[in-house]
PDB file of N, CA and C in Angstrom:
ATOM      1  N   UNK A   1     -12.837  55.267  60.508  1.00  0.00           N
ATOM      2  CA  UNK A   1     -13.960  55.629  61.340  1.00  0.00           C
ATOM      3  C   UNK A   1     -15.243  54.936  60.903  1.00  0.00           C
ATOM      4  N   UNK A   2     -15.794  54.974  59.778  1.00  0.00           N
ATOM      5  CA  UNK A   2     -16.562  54.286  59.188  1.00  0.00           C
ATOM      6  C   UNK A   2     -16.929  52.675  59.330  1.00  0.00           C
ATOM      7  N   UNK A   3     -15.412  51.942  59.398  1.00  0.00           N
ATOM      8  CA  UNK A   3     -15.612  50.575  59.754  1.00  0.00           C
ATOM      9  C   UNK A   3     -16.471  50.255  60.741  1.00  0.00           C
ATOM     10  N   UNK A   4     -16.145  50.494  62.019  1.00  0.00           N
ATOM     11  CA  UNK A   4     -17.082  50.235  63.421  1.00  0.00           C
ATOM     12  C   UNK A   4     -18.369  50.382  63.119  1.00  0.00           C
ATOM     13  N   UNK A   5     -18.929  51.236  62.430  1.00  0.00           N
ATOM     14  CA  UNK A   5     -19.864  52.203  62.515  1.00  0.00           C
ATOM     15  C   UNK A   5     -20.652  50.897  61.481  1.00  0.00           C
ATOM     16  N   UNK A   6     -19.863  50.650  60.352  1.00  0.00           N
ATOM     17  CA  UNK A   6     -20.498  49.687  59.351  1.00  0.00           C
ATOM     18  C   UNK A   6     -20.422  47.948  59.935  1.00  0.00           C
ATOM     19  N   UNK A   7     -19.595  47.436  60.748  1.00  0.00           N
ATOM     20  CA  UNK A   7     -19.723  46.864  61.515  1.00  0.00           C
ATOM     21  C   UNK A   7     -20.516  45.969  62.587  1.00  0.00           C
ATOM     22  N   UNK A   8     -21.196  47.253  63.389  1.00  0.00           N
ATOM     23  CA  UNK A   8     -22.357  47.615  64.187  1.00  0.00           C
ATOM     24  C   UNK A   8     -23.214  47.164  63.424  1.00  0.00           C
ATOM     25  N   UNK A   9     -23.719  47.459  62.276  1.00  0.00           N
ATOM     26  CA  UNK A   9     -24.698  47.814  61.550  1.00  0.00           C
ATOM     27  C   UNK A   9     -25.239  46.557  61.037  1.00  0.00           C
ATOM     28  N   UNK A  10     -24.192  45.714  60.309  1.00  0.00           N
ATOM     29  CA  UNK A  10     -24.294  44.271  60.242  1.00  0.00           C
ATOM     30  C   UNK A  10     -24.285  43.270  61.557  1.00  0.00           C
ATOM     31  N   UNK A  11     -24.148  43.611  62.837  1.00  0.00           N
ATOM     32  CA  UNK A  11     -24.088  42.878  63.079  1.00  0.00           C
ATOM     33  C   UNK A  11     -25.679  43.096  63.858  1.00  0.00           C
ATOM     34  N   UNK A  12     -26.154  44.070  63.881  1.00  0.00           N
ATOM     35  CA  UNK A  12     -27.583  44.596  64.354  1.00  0.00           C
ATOM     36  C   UNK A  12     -28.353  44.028  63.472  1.00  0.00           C
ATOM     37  N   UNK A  13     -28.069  43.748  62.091  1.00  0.00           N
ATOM     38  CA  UNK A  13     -28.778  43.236  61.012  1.00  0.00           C
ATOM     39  C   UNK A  13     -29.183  41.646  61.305  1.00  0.00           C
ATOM     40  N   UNK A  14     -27.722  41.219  61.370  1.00  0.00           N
ATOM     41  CA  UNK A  14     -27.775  39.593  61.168  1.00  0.00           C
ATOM     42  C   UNK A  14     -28.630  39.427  62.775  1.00  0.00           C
ATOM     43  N   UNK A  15     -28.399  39.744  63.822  1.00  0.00           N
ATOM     44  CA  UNK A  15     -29.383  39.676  65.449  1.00  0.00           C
ATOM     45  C   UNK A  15     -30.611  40.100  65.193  1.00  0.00           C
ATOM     46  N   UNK A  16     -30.870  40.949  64.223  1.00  0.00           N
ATOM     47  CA  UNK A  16     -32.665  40.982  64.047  1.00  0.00           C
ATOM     48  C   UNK A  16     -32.726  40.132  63.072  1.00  0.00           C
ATOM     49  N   UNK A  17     -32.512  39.578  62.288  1.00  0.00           N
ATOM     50  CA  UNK A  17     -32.964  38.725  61.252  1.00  0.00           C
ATOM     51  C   UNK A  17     -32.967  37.154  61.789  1.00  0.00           C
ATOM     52  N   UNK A  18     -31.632  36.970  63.013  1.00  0.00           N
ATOM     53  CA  UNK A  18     -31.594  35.470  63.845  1.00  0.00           C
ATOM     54  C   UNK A  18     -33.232  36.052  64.470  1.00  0.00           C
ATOM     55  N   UNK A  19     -33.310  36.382  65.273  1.00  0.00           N
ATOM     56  CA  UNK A  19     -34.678  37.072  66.098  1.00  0.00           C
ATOM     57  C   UNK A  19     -35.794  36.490  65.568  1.00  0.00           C
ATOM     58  N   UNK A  20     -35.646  37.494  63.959  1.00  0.00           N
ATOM     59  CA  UNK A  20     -37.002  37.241  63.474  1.00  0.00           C
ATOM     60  C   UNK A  20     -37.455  35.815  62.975  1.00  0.00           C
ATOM     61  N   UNK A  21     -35.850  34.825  62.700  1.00  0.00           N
ATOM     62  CA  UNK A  21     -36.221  33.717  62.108  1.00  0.00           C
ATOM     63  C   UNK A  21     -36.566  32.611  63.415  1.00  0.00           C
ATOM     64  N   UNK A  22     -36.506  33.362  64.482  1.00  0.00           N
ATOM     65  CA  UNK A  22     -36.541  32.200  65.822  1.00  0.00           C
ATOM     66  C   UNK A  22     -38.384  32.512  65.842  1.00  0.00           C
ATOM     67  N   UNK A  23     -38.883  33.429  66.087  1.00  0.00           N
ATOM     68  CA  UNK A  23     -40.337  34.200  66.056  1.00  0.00           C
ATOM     69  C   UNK A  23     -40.843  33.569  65.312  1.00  0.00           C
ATOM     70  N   UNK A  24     -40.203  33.442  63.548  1.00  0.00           N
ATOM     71  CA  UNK A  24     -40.975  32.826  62.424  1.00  0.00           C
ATOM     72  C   UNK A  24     -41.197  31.255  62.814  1.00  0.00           C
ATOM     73  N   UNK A  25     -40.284  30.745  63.104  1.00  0.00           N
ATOM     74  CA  UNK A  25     -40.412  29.166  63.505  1.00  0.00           C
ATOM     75  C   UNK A  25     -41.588  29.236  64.599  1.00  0.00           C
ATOM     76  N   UNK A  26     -41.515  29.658  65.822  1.00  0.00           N
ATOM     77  CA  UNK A  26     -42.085  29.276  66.784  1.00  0.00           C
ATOM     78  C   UNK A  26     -43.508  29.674  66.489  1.00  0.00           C
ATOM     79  N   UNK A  27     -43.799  31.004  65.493  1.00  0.00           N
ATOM     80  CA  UNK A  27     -45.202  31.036  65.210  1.00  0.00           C
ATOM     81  C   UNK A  27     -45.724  30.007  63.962  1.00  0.00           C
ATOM     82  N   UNK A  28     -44.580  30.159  63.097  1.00  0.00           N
ATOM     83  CA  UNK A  28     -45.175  28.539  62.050  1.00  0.00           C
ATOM     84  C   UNK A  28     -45.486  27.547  62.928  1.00  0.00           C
ATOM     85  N   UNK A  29     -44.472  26.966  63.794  1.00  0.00           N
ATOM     86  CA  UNK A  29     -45.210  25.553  64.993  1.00  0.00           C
ATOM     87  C   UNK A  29     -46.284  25.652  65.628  1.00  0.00           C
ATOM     88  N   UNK A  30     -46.335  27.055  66.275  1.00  0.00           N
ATOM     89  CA  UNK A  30     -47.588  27.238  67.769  1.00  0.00           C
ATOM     90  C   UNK A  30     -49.099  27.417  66.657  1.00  0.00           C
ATOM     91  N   UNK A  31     -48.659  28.026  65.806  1.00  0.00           N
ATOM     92  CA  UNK A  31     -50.186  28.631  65.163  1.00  0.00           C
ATOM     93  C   UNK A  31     -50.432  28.898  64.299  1.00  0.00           C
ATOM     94  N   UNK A  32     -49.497  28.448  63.200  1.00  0.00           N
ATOM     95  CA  UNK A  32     -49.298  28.103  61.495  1.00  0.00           C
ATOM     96  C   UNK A  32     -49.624  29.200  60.831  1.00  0.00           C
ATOM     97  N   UNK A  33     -48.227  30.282  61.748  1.00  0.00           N
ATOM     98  CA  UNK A  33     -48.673  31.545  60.595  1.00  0.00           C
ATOM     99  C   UNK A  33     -47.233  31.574  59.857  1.00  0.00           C
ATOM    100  N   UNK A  34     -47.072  31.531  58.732  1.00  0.00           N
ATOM    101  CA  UNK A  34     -46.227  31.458  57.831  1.00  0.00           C
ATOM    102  C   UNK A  34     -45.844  33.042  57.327  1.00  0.00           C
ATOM    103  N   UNK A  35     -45.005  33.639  58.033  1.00  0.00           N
ATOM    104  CA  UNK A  35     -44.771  34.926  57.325  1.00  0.00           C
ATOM    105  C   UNK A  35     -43.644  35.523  58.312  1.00  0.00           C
ATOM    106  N   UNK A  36     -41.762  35.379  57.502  1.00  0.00           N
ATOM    107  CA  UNK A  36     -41.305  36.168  57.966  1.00  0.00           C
ATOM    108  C   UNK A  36     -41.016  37.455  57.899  1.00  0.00           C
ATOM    109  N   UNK A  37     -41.182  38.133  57.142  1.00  0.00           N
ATOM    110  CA  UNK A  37     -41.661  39.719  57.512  1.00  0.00           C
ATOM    111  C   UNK A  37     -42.027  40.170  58.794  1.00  0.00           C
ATOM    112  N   UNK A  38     -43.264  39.412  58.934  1.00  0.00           N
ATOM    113  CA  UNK A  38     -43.943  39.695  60.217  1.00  0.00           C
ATOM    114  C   UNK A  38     -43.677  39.741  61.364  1.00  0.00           C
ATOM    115  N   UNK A  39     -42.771  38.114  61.462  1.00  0.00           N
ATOM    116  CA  UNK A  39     -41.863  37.950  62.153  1.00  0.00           C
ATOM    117  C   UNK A  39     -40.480  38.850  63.094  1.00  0.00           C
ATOM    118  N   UNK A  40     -40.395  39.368  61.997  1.00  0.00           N
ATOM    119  CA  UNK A  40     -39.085  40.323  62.023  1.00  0.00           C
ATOM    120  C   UNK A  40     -39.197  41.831  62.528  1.00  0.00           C
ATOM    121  N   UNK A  41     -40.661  42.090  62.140  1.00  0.00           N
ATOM    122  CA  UNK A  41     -41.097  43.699  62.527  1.00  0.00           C
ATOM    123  C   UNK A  41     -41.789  42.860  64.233  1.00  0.00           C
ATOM    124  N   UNK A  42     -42.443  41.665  64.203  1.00  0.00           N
ATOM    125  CA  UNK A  42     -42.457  41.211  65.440  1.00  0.00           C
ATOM    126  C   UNK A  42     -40.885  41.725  66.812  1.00  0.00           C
ATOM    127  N   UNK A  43     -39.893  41.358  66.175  1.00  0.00           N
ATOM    128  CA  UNK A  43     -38.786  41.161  66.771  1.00  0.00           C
ATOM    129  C   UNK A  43     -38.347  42.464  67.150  1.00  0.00           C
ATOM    130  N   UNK A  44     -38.974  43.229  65.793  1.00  0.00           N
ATOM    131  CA  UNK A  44     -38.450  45.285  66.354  1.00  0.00           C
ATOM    132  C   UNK A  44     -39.073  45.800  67.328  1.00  0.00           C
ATOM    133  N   UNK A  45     -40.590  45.051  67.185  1.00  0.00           N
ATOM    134  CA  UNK A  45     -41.692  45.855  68.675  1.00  0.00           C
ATOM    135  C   UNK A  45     -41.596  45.192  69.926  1.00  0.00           C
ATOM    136  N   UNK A  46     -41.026  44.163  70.096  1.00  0.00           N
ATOM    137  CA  UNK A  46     -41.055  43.205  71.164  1.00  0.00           C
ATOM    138  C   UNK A  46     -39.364  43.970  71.586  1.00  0.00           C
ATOM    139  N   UNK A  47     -38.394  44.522  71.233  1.00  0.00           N
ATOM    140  CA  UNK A  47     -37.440  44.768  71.634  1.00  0.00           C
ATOM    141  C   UNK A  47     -37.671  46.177  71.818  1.00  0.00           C
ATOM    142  N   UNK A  48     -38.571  47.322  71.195  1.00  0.00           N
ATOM    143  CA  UNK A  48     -38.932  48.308  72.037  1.00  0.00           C
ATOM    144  C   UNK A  48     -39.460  48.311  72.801  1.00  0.00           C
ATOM    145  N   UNK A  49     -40.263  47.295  73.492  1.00  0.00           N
ATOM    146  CA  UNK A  49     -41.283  47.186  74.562  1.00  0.00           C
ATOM    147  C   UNK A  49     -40.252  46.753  75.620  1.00  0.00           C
ATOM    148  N   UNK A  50     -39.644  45.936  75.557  1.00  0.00           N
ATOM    149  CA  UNK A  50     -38.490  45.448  76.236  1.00  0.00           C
ATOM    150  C   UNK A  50     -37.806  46.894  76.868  1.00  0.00           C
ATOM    151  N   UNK A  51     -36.895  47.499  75.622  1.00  0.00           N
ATOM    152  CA  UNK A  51     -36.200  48.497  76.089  1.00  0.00           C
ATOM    153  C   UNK A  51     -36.980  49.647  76.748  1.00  0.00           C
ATOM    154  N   UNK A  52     -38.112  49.757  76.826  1.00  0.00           N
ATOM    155  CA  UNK A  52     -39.056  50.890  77.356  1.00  0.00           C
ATOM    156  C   UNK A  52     -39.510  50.545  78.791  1.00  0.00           C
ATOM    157  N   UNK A  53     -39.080  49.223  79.024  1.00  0.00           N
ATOM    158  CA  UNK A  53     -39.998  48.755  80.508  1.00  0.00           C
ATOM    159  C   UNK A  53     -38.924  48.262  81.132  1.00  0.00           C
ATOM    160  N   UNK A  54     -37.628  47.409  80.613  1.00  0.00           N
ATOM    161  CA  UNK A  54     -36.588  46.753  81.428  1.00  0.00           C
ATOM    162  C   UNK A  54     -35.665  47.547  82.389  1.00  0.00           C
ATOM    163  N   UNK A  55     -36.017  48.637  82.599  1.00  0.00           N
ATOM    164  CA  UNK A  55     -34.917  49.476  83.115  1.00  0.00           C
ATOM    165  C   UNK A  55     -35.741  49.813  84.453  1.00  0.00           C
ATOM    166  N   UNK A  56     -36.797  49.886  84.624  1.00  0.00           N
ATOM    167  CA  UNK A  56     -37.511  49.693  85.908  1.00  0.00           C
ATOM    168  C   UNK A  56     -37.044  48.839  86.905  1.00  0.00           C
ATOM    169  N   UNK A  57     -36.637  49.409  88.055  1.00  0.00           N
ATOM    170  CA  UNK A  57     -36.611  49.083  88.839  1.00  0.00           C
ATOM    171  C   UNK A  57     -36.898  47.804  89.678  1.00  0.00           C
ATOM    172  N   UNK A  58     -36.106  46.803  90.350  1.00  0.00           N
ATOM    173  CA  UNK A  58     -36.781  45.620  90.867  1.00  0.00           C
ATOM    174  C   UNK A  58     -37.924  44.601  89.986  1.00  0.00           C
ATOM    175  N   UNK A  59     -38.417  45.173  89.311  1.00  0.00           N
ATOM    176  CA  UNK A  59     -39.394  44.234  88.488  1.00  0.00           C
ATOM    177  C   UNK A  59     -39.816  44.675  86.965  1.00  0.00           C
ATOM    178  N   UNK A  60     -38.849  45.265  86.900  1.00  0.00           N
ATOM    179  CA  UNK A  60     -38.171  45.836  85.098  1.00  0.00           C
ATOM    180  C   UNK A  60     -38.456  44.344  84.182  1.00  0.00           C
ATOM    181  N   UNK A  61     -37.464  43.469  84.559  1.00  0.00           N
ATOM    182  CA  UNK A  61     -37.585  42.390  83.732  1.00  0.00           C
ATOM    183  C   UNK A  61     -39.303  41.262  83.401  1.00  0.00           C
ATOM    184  N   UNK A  62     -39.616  41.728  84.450  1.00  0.00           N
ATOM    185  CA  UNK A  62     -40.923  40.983  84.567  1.00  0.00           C
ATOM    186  C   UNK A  62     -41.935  41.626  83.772  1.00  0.00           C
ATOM    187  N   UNK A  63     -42.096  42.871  84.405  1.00  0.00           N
ATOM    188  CA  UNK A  63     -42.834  44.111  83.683  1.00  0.00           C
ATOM    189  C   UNK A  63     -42.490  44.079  81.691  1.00  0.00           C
ATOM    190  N   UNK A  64     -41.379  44.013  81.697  1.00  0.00           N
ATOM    191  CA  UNK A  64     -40.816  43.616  79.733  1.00  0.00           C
ATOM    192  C   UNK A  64     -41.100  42.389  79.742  1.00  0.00           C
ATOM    193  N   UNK A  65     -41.039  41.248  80.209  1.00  0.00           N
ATOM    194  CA  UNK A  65     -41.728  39.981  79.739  1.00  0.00           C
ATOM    195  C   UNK A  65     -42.709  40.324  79.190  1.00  0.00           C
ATOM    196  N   UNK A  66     -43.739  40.492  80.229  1.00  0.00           N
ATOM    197  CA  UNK A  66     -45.386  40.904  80.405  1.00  0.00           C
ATOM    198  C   UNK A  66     -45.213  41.756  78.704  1.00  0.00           C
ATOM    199  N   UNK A  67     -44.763  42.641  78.461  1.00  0.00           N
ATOM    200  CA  UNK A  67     -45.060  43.320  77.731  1.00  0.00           C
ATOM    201  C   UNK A  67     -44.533  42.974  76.364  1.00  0.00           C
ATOM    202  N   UNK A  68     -43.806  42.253  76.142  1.00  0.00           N
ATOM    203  CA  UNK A  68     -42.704  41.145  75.038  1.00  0.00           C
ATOM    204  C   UNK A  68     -43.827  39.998  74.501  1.00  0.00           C
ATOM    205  N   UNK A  69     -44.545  39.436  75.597  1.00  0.00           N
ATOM    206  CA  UNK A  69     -45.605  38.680  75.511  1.00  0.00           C
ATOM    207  C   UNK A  69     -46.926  39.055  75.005  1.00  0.00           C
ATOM    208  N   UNK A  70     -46.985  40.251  75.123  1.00  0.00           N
ATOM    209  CA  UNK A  70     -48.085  41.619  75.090  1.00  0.00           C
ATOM    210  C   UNK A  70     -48.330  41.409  73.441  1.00  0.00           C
ATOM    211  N   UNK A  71     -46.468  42.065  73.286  1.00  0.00           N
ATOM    212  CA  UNK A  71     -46.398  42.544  71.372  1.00  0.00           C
ATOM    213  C   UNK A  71     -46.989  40.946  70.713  1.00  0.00           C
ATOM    214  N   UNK A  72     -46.141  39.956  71.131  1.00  0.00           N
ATOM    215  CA  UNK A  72     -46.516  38.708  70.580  1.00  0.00           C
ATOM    216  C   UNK A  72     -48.103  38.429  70.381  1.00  0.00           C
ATOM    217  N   UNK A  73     -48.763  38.585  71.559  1.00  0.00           N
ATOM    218  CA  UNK A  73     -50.309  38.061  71.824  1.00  0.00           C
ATOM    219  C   UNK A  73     -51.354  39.239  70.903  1.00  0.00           C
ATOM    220  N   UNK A  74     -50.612  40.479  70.757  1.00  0.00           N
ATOM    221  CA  UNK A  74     -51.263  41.189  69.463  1.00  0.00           C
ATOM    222  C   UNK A  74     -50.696  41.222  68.168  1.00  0.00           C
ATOM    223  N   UNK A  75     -49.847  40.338  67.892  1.00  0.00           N
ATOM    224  CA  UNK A  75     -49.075  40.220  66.658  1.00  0.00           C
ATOM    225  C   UNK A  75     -49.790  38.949  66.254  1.00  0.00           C
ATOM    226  N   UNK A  76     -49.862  37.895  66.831  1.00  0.00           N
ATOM    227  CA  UNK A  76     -50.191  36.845  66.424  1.00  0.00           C
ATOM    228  C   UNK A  76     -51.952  36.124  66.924  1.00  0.00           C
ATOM    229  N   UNK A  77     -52.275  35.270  66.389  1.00  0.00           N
ATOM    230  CA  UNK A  77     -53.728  35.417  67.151  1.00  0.00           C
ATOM    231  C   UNK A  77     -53.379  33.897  68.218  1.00  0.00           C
ATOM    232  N   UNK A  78     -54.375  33.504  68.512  1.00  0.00           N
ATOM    233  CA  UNK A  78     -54.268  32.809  69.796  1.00  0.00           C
ATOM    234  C   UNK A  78     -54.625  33.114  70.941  1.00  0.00           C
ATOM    235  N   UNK A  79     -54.377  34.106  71.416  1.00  0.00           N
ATOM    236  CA  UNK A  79     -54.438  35.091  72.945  1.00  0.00           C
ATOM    237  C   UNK A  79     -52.792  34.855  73.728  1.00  0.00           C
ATOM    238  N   UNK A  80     -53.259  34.903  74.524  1.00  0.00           N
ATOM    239  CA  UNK A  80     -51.925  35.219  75.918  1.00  0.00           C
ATOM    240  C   UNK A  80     -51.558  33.806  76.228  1.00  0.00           C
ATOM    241  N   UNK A  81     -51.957  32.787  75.881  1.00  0.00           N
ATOM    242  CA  UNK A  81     -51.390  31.129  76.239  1.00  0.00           C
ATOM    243  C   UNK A  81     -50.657  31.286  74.872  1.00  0.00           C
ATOM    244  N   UNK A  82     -50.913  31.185  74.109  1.00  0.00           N
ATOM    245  CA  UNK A  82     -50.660  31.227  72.878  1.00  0.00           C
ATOM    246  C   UNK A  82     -49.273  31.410  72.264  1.00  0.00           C
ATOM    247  N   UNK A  83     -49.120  32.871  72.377  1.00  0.00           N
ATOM    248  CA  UNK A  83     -48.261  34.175  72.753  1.00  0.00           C
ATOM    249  C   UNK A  83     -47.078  33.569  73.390  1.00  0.00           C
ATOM    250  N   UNK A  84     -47.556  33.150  74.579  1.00  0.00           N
ATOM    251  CA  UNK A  84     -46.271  32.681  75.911  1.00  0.00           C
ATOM    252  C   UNK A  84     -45.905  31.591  75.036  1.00  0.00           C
ATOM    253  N   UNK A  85     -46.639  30.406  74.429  1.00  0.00           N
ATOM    254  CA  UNK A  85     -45.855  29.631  73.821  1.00  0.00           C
ATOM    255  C   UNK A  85     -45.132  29.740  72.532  1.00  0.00           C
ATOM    256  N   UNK A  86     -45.209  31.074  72.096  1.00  0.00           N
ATOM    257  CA  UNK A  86     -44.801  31.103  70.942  1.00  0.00           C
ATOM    258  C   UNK A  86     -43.424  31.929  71.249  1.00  0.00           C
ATOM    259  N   UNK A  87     -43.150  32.612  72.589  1.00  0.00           N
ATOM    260  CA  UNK A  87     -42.243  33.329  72.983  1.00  0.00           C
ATOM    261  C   UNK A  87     -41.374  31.907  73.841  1.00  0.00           C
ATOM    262  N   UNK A  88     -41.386  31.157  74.378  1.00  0.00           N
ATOM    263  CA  UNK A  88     -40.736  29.842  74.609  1.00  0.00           C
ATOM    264  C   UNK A  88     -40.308  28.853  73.850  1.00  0.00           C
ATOM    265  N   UNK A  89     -40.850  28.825  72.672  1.00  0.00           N
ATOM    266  CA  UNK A  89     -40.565  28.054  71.252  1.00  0.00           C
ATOM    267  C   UNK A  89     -39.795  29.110  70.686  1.00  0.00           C
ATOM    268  N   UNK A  90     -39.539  30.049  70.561  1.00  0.00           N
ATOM    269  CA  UNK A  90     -39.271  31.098  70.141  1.00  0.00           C
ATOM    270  C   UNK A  90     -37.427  31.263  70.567  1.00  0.00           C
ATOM    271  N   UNK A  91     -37.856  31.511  71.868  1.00  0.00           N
ATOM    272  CA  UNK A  91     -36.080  31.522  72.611  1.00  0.00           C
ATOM    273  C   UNK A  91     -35.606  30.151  72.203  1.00  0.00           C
ATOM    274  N   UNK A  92     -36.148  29.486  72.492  1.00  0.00           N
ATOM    275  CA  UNK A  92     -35.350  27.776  72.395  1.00  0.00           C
ATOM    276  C   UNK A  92     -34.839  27.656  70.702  1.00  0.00           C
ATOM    277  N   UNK A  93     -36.032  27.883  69.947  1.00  0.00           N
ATOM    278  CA  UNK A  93     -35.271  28.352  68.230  1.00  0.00           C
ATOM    279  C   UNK A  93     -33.824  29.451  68.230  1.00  0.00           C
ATOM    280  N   UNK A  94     -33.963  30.455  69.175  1.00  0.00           N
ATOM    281  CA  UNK A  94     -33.204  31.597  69.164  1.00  0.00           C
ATOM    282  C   UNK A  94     -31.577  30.385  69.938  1.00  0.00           C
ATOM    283  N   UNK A  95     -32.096  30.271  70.661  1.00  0.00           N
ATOM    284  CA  UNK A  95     -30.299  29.186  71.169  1.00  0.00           C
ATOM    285  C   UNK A  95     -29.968  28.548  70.437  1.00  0.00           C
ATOM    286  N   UNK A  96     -30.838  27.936  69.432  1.00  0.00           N
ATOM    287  CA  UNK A  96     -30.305  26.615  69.028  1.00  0.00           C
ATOM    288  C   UNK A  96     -29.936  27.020  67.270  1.00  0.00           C
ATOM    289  N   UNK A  97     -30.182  28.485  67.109  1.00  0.00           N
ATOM    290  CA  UNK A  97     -29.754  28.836  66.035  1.00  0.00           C
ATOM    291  C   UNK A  97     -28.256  29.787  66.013  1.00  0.00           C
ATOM    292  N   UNK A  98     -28.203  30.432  67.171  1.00  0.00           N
ATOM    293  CA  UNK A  98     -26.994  30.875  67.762  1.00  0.00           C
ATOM    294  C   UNK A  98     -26.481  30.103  68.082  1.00  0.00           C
ATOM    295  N   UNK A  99     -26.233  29.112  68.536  1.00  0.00           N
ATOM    296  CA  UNK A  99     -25.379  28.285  68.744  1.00  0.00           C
ATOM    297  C   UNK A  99     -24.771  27.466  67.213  1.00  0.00           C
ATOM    298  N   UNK A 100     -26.069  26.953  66.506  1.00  0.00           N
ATOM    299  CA  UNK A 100     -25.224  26.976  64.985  1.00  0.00           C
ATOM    300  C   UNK A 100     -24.095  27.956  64.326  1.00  0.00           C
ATOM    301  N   UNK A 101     -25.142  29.310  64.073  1.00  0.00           N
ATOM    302  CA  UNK A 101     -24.096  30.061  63.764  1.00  0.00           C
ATOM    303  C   UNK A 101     -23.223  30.666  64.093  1.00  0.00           C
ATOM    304  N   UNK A 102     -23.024  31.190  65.348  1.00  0.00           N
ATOM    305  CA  UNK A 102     -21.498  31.494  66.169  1.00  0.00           C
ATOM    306  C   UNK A 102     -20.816  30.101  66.375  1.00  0.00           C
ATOM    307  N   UNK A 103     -21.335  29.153  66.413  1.00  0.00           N
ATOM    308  CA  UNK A 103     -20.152  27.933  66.113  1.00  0.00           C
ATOM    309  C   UNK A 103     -19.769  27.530  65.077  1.00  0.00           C
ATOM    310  N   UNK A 104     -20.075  27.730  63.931  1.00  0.00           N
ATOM    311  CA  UNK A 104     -20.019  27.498  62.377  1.00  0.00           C
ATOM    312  C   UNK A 104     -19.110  28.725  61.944  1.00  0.00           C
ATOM    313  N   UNK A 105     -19.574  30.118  62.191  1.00  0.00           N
ATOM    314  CA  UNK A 105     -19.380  30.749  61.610  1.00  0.00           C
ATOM    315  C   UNK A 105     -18.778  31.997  62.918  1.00  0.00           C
ATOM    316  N   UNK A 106     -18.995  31.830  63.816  1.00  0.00           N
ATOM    317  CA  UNK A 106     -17.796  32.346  64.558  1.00  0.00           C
ATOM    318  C   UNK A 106     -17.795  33.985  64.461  1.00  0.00           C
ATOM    319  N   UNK A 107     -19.108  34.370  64.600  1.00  0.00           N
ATOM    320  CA  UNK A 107     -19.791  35.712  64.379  1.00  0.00           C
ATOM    321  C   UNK A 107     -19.578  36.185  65.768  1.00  0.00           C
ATOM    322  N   UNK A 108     -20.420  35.905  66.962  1.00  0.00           N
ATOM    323  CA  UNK A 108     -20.521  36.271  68.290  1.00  0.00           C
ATOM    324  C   UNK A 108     -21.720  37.238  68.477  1.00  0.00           C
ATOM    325  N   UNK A 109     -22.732  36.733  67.653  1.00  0.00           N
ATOM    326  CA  UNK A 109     -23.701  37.483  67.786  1.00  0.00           C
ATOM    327  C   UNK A 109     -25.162  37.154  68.549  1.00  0.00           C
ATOM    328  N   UNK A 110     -26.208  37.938  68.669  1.00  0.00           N
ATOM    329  CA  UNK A 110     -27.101  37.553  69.435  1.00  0.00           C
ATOM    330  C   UNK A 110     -28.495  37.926  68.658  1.00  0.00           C
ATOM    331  N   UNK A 111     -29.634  37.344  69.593  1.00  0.00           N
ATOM    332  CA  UNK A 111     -31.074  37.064  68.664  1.00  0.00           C
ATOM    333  C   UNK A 111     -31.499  38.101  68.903  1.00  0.00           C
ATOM    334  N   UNK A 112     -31.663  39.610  68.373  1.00  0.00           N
ATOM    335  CA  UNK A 112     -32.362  40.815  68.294  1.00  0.00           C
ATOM    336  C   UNK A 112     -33.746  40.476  68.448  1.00  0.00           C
ATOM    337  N   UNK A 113     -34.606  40.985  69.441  1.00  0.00           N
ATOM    338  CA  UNK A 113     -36.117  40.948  69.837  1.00  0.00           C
ATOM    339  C   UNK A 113     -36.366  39.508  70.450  1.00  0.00           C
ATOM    340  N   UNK A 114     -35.579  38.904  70.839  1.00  0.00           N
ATOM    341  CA  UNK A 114     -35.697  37.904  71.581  1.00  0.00           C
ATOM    342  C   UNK A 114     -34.986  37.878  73.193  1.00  0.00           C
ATOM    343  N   UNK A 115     -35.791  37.618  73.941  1.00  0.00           N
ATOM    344  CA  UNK A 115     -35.449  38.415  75.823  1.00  0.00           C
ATOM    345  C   UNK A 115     -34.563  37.042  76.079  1.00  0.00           C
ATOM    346  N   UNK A 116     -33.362  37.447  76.988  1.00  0.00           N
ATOM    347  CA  UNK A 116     -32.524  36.481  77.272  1.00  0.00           C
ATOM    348  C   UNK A 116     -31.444  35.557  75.863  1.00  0.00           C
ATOM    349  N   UNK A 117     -31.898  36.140  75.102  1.00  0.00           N
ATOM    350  CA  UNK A 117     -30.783  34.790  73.701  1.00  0.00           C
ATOM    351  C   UNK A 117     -30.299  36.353  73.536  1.00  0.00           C
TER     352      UNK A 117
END
């Protein structure tokens, strides 16, 4: 019983930590903030904002962008151009690091706090 359960757990681990290291890149490039920690608690609030707004109706997904972009543009400085580019540098880090490691390593996992990877 325990296995699944421990399972889950790692694999929730390694998807927030891909997440946070896609966040860390794209904010080291967009706006030379060097800190994954930050990154990573980035990746926990941007995926509650997500899960709190995506379930809305007809414009759920748009409404969690908006608000994914939100956590970013008060996490990081820059403003809202900023933000959006650091959430587009961000996913594109998030594919191209999933794609390393589920092809290397054959995990099947995904980028925790990152919308769409």
């Amino acid at each position: 019983m325990a296995v699944p359960f421990v399972g889950s757990i790692v694999a929730f681990v390694i998807a927030l930590l891909i997440g946070g290291l896609a966040i860390y890149v794209s904010a080291r490039v967009v706006v030379d903030v060097d800190d994954y920690g930050h990154a990573v608690i980035t990746a926990v609030l941007g995926a509650i904002g997500w899960a709190l707004t995506a379930w809305i109706p007809l414009i759920g997904p748009l409404i969690a962008l908006v608000v994914w972009v939100g956590v970013v543009n008060w996490r990081y400085p820059g403003g809202w151009v900023k933000a959006a580019q650091i959430g587009v540098v961000a996913w594109l880090a998030a594919l191209i690091i999933l794609l390393l490691v589920n092809s290397v390593l054959r995990l099947g996992v995904g980028a925790f706090g990152i919308p769409g990877a």
